[in-house]
PDB file of N, CA and C in Angstrom:
ATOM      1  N   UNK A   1      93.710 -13.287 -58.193  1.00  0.00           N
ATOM      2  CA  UNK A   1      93.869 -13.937 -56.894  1.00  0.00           C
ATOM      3  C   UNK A   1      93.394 -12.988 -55.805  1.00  0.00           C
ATOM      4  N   UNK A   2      92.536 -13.640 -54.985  1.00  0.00           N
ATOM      5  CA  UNK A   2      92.373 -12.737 -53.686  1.00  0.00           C
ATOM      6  C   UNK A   2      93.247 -12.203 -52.890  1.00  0.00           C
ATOM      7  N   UNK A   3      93.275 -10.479 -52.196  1.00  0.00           N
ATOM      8  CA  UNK A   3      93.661 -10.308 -51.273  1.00  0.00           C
ATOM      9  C   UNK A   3      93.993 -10.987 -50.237  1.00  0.00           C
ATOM     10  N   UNK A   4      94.727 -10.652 -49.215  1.00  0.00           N
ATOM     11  CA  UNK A   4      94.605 -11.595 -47.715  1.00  0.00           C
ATOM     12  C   UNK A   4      94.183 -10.803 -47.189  1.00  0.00           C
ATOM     13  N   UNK A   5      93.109 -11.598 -46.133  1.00  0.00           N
ATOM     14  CA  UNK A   5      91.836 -11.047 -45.224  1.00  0.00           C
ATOM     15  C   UNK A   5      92.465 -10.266 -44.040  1.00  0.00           C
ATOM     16  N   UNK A   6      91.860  -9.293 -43.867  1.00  0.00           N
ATOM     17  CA  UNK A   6      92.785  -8.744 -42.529  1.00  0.00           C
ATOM     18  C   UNK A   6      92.543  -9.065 -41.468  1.00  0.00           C
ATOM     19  N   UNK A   7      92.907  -8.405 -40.162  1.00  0.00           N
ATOM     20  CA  UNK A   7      93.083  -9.577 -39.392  1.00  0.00           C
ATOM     21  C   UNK A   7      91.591  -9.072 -38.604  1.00  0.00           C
ATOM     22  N   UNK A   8      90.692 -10.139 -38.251  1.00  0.00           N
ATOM     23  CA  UNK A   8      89.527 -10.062 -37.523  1.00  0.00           C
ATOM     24  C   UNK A   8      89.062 -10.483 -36.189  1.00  0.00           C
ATOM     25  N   UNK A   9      87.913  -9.180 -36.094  1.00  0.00           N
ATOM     26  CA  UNK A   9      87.722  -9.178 -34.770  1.00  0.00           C
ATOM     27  C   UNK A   9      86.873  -9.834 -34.605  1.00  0.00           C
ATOM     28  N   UNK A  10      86.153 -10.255 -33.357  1.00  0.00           N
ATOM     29  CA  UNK A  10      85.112 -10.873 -33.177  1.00  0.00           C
ATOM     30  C   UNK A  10      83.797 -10.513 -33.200  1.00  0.00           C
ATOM     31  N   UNK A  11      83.536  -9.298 -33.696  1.00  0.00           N
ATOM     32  CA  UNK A  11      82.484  -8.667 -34.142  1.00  0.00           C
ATOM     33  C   UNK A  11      82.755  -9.232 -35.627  1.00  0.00           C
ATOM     34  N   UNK A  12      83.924  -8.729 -36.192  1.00  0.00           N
ATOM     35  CA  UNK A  12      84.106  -9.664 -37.737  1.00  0.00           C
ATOM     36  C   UNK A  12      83.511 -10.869 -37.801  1.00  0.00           C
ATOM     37  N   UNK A  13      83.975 -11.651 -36.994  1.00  0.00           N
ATOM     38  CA  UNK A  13      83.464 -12.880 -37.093  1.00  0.00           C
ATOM     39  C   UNK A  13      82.280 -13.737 -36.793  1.00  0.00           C
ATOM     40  N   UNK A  14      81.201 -12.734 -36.098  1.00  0.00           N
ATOM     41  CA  UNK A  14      79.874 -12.649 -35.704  1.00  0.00           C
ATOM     42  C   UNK A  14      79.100 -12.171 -36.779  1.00  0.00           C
ATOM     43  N   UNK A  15      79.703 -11.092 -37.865  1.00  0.00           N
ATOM     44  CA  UNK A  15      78.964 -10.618 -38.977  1.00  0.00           C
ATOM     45  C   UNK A  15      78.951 -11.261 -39.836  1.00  0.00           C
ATOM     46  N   UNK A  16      80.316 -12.354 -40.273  1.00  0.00           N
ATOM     47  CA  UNK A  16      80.342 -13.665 -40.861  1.00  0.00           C
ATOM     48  C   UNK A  16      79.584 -14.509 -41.073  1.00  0.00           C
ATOM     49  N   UNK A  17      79.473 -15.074 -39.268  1.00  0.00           N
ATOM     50  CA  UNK A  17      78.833 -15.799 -39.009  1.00  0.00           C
ATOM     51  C   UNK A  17      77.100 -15.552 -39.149  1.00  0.00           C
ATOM     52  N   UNK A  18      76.734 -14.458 -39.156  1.00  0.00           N
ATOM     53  CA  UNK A  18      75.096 -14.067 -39.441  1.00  0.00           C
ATOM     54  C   UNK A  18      75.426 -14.124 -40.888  1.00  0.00           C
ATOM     55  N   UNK A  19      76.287 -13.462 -41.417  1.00  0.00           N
ATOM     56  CA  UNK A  19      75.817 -14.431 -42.822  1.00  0.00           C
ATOM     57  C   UNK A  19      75.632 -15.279 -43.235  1.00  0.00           C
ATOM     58  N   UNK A  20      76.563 -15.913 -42.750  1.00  0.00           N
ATOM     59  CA  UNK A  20      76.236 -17.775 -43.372  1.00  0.00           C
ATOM     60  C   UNK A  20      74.742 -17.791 -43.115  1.00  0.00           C
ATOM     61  N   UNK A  21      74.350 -17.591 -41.571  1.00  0.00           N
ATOM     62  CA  UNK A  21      73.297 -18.347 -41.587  1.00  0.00           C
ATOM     63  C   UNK A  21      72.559 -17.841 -42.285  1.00  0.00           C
ATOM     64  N   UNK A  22      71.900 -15.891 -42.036  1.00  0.00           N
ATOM     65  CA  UNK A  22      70.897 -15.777 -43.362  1.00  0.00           C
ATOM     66  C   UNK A  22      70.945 -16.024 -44.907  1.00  0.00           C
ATOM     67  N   UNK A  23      72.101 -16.306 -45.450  1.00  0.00           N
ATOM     68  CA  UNK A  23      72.309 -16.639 -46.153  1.00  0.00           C
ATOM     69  C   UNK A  23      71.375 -17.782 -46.997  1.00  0.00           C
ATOM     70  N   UNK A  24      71.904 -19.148 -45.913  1.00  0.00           N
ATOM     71  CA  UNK A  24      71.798 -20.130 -46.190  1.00  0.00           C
ATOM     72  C   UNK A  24      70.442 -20.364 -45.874  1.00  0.00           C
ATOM     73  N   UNK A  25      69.854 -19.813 -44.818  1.00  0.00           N
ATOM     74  CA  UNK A  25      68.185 -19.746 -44.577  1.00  0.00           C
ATOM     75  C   UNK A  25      67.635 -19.230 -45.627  1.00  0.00           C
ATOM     76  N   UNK A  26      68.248 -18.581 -46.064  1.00  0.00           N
ATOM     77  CA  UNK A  26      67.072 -17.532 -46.960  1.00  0.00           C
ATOM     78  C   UNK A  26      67.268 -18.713 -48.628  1.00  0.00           C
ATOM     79  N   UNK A  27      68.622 -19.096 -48.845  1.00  0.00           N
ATOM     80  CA  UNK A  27      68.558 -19.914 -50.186  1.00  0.00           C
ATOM     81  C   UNK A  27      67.270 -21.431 -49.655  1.00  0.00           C
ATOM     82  N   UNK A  28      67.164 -21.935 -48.690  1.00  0.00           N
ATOM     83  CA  UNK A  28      66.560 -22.856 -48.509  1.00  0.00           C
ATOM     84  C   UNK A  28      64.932 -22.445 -48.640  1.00  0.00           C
ATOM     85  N   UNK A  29      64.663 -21.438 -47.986  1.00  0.00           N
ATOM     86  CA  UNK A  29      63.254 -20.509 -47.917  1.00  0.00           C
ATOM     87  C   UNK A  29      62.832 -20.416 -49.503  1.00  0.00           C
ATOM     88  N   UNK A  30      63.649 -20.050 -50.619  1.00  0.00           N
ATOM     89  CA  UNK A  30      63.434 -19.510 -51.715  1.00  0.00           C
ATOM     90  C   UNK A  30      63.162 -20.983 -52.312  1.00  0.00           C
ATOM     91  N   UNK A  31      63.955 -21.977 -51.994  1.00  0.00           N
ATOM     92  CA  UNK A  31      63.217 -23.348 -52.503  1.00  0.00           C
ATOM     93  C   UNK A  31      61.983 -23.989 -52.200  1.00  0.00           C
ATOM     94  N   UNK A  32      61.296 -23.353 -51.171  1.00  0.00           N
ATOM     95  CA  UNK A  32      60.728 -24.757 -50.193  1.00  0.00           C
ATOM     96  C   UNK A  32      59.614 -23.599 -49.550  1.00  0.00           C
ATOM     97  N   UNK A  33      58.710 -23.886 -49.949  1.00  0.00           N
ATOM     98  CA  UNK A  33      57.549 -22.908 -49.019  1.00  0.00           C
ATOM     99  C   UNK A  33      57.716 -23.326 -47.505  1.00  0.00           C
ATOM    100  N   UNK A  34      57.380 -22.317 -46.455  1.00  0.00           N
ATOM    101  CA  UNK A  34      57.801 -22.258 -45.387  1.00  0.00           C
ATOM    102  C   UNK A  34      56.884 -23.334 -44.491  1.00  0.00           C
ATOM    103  N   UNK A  35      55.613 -23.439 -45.103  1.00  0.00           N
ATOM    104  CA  UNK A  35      54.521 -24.787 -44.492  1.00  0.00           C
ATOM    105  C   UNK A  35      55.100 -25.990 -44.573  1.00  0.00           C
ATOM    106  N   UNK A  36      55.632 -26.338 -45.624  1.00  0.00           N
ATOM    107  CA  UNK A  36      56.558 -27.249 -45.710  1.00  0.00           C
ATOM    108  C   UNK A  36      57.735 -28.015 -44.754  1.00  0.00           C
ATOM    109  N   UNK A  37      58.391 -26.496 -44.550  1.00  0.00           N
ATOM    110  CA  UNK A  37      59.284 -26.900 -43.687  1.00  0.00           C
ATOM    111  C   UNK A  37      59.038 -27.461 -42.001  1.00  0.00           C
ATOM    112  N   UNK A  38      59.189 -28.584 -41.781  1.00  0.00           N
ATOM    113  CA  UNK A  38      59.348 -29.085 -40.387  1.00  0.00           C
ATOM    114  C   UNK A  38      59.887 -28.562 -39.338  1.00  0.00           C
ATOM    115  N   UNK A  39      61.831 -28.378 -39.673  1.00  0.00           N
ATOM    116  CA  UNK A  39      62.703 -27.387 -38.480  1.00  0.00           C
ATOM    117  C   UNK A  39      63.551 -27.392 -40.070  1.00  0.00           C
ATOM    118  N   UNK A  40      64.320 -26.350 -39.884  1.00  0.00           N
ATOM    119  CA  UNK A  40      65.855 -25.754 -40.453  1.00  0.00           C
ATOM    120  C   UNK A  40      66.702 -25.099 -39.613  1.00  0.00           C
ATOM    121  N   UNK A  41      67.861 -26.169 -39.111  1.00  0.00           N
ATOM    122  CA  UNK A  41      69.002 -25.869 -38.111  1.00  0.00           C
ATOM    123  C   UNK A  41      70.056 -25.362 -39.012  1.00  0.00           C
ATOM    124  N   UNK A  42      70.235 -24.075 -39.325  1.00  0.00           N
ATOM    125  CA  UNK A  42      71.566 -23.738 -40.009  1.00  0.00           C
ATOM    126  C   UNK A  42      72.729 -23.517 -38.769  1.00  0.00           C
ATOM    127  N   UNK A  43      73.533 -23.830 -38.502  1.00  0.00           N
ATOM    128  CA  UNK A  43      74.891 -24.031 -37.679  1.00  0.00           C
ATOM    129  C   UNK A  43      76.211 -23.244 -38.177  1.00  0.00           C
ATOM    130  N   UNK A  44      76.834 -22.890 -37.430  1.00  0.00           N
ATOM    131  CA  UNK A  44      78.445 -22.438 -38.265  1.00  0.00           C
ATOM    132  C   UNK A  44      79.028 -22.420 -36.954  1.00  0.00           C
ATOM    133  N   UNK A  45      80.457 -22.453 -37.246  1.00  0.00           N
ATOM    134  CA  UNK A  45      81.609 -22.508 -36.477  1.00  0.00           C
ATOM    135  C   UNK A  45      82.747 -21.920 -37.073  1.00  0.00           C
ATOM    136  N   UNK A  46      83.244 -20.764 -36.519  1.00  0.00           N
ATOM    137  CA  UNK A  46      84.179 -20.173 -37.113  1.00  0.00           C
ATOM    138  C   UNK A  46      85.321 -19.925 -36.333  1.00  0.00           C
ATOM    139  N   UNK A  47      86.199 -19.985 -36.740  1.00  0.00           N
ATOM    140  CA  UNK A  47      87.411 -19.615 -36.143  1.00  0.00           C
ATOM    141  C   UNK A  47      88.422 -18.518 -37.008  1.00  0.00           C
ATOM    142  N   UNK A  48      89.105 -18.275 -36.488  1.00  0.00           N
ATOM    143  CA  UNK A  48      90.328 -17.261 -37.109  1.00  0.00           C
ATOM    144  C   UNK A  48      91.729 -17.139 -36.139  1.00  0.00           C
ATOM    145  N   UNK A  49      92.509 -17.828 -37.145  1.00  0.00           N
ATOM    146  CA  UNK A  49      93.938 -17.466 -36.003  1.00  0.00           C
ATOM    147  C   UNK A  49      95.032 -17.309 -37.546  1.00  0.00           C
ATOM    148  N   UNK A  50      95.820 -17.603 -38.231  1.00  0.00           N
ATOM    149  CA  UNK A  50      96.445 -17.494 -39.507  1.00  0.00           C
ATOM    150  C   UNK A  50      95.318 -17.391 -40.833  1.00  0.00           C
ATOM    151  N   UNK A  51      94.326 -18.082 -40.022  1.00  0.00           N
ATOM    152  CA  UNK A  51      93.466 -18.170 -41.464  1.00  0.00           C
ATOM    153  C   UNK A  51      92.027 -18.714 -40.876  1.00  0.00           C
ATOM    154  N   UNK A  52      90.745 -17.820 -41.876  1.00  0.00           N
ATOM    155  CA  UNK A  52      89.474 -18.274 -41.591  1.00  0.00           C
ATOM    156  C   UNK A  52      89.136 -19.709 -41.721  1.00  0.00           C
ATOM    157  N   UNK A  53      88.275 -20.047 -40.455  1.00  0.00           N
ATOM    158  CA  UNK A  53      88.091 -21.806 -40.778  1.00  0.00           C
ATOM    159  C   UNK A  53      86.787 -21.593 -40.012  1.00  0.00           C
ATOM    160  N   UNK A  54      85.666 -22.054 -41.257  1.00  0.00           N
ATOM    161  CA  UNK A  54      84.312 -22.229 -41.460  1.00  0.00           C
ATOM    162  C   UNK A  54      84.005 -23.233 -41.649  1.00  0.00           C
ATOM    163  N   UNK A  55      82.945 -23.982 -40.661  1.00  0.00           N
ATOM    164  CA  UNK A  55      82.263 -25.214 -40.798  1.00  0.00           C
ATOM    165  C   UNK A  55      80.889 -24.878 -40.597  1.00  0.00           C
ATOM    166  N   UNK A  56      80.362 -25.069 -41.686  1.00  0.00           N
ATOM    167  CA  UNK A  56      78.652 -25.031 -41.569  1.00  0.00           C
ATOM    168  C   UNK A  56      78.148 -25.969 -41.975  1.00  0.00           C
ATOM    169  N   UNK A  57      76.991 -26.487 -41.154  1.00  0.00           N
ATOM    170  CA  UNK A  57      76.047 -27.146 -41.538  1.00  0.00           C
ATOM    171  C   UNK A  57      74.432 -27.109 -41.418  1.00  0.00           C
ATOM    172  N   UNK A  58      73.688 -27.888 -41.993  1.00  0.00           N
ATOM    173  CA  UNK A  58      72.573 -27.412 -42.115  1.00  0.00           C
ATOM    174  C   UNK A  58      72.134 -28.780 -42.362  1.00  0.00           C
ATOM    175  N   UNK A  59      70.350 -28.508 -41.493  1.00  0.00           N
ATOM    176  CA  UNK A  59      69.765 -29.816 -40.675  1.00  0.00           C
ATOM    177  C   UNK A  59      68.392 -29.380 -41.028  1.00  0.00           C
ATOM    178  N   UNK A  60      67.774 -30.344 -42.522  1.00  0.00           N
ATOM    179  CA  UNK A  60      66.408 -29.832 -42.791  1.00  0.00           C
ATOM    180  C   UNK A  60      65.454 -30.995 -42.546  1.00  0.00           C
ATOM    181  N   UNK A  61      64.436 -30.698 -42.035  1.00  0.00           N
ATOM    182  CA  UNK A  61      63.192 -31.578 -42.024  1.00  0.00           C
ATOM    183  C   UNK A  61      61.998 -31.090 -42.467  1.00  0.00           C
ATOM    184  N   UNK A  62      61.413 -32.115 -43.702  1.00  0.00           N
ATOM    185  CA  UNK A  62      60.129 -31.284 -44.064  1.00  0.00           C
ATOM    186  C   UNK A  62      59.264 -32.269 -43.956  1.00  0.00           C
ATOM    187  N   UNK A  63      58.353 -31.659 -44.570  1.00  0.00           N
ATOM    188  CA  UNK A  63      56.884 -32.312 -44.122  1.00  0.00           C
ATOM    189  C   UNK A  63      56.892 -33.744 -45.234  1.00  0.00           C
ATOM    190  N   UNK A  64      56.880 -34.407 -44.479  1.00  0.00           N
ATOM    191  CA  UNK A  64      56.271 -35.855 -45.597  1.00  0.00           C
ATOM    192  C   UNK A  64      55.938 -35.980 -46.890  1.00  0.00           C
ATOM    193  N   UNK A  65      54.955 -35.090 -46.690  1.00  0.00           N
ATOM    194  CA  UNK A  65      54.321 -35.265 -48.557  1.00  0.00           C
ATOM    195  C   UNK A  65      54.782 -33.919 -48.978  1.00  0.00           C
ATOM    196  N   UNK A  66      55.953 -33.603 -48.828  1.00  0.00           N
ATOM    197  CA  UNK A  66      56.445 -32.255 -49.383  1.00  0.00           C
ATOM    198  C   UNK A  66      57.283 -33.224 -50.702  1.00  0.00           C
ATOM    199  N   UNK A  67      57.346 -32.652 -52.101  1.00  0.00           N
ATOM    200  CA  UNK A  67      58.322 -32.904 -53.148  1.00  0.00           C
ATOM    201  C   UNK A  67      59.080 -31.655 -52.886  1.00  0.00           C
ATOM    202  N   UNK A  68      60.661 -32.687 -52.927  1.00  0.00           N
ATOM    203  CA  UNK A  68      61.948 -31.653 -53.014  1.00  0.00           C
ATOM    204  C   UNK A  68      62.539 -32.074 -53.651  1.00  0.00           C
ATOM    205  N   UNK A  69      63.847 -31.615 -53.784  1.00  0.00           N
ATOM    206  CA  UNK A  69      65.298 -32.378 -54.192  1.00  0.00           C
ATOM    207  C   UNK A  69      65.974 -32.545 -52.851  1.00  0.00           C
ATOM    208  N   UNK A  70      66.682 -33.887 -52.916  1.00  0.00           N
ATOM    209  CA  UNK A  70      66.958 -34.541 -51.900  1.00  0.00           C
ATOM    210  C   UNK A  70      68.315 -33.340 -51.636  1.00  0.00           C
ATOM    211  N   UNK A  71      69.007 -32.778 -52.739  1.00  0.00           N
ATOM    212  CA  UNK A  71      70.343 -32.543 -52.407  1.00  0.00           C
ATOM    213  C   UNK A  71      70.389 -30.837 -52.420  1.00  0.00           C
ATOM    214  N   UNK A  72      69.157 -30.619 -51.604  1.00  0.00           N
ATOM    215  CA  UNK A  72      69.135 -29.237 -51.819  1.00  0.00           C
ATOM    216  C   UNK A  72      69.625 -28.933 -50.549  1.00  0.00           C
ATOM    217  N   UNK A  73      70.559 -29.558 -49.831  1.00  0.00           N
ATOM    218  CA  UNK A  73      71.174 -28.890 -48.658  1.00  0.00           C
ATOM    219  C   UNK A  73      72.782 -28.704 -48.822  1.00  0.00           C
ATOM    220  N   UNK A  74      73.110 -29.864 -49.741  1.00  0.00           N
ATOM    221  CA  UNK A  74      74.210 -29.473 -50.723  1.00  0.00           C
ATOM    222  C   UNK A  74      74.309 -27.745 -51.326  1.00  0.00           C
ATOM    223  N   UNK A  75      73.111 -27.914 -52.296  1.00  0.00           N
ATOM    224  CA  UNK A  75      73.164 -26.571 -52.851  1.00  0.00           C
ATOM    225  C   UNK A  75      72.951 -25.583 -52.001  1.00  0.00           C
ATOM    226  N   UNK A  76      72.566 -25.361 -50.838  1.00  0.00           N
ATOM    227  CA  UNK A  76      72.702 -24.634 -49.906  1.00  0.00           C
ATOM    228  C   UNK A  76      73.672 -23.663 -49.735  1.00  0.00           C
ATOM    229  N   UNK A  77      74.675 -25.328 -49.108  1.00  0.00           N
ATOM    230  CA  UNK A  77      75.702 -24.960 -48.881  1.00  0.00           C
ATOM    231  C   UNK A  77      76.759 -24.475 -49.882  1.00  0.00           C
ATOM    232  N   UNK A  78      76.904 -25.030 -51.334  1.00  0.00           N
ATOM    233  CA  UNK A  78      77.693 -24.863 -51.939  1.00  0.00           C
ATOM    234  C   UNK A  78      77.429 -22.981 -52.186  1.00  0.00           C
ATOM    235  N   UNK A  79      76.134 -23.061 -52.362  1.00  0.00           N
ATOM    236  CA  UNK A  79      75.863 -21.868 -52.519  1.00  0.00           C
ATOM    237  C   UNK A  79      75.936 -20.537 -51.777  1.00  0.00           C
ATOM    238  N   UNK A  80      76.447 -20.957 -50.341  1.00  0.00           N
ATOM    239  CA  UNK A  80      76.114 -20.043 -49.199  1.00  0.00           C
ATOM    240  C   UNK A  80      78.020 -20.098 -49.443  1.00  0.00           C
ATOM    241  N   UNK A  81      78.665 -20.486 -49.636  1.00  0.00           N
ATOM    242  CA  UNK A  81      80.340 -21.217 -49.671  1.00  0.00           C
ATOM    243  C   UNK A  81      80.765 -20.116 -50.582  1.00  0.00           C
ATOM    244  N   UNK A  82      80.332 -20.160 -51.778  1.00  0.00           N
ATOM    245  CA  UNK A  82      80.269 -18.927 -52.946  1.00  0.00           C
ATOM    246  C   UNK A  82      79.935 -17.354 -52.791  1.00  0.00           C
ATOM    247  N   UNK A  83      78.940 -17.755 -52.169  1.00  0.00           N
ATOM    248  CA  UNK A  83      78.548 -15.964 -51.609  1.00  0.00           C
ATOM    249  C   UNK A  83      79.713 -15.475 -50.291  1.00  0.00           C
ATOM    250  N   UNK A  84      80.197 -16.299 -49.080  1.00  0.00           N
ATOM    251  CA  UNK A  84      80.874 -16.039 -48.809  1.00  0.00           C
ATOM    252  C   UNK A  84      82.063 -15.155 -49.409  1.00  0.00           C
ATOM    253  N   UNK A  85      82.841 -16.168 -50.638  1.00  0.00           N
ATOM    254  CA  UNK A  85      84.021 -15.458 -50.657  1.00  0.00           C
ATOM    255  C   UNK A  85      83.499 -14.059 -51.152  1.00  0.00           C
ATOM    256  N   UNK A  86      82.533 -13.604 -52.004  1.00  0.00           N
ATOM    257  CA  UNK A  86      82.217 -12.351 -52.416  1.00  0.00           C
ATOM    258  C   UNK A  86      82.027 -11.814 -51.304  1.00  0.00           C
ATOM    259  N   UNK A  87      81.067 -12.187 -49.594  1.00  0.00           N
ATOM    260  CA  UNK A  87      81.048 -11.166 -49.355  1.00  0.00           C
ATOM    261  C   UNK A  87      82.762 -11.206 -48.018  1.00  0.00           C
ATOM    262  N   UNK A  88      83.116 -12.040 -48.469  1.00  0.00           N
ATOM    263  CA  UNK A  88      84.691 -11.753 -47.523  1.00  0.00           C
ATOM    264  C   UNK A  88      85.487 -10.765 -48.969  1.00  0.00           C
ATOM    265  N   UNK A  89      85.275 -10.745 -49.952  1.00  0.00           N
ATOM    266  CA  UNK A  89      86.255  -9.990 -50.948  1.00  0.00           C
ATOM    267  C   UNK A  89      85.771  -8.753 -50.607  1.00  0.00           C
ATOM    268  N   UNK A  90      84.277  -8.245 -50.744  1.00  0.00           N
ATOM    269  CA  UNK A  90      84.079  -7.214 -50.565  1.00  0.00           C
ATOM    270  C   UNK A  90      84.135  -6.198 -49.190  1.00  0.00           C
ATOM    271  N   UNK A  91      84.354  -7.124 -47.978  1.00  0.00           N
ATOM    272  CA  UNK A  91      84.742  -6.593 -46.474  1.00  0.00           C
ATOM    273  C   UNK A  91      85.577  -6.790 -45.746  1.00  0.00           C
ATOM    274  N   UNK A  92      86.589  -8.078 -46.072  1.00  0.00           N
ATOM    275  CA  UNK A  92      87.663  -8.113 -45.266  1.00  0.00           C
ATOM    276  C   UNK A  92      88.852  -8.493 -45.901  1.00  0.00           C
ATOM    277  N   UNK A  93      88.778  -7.986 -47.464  1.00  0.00           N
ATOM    278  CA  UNK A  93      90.474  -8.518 -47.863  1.00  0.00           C
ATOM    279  C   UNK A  93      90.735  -7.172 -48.256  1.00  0.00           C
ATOM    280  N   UNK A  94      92.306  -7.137 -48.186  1.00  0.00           N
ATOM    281  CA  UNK A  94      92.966  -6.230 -48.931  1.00  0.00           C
ATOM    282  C   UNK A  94      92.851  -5.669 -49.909  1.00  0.00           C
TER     283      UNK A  94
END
């Protein structure tokens, strides 16, 4: 079971928050050649008061005759969700 996260500052929560997004930019990049891509809005919202509360989302548009998988913003996220807790285990828990 995980530690509990200590308590964070808002620099904490700015270094967080640049993760998610490179994170999640960089898993979308590794799918999808960059010509391809139209716009990629990665978003987050974080808060911290008893406990971290993360809402991210992510807003892809590609080019027309690009082949993808439709649900690769899912895996994105699920994937950017996962790396989180590793990198919150490895910097802000007990």
């Amino acid at each position: 079971m995980p530690g509990k996260l200590k308590k964070l500052s808002p620099e904490d929560l700015n270094e967080i928050s640049d993760f998610l997004f490179s994170t999640a930019q960089d898993f979308i990049l590794n799918q999808l050649p960059i010509k391809e891509i139209n716009d990629l809005d990665v978003k987050s919202e974080i808060s911290y008061e008893e406990e971290l509360d993360v809402d991210l989302s992510i807003e892809l548009q590609v080019d027309e005759l690009c082949v993808w998988e439709e649900d690769i913003v899912n895996q994105a996220l699920d994937f950017t969700f996962k790396a989180l807790e590793s990198f919150l285990d490895e910097n802000y828990r007990d």
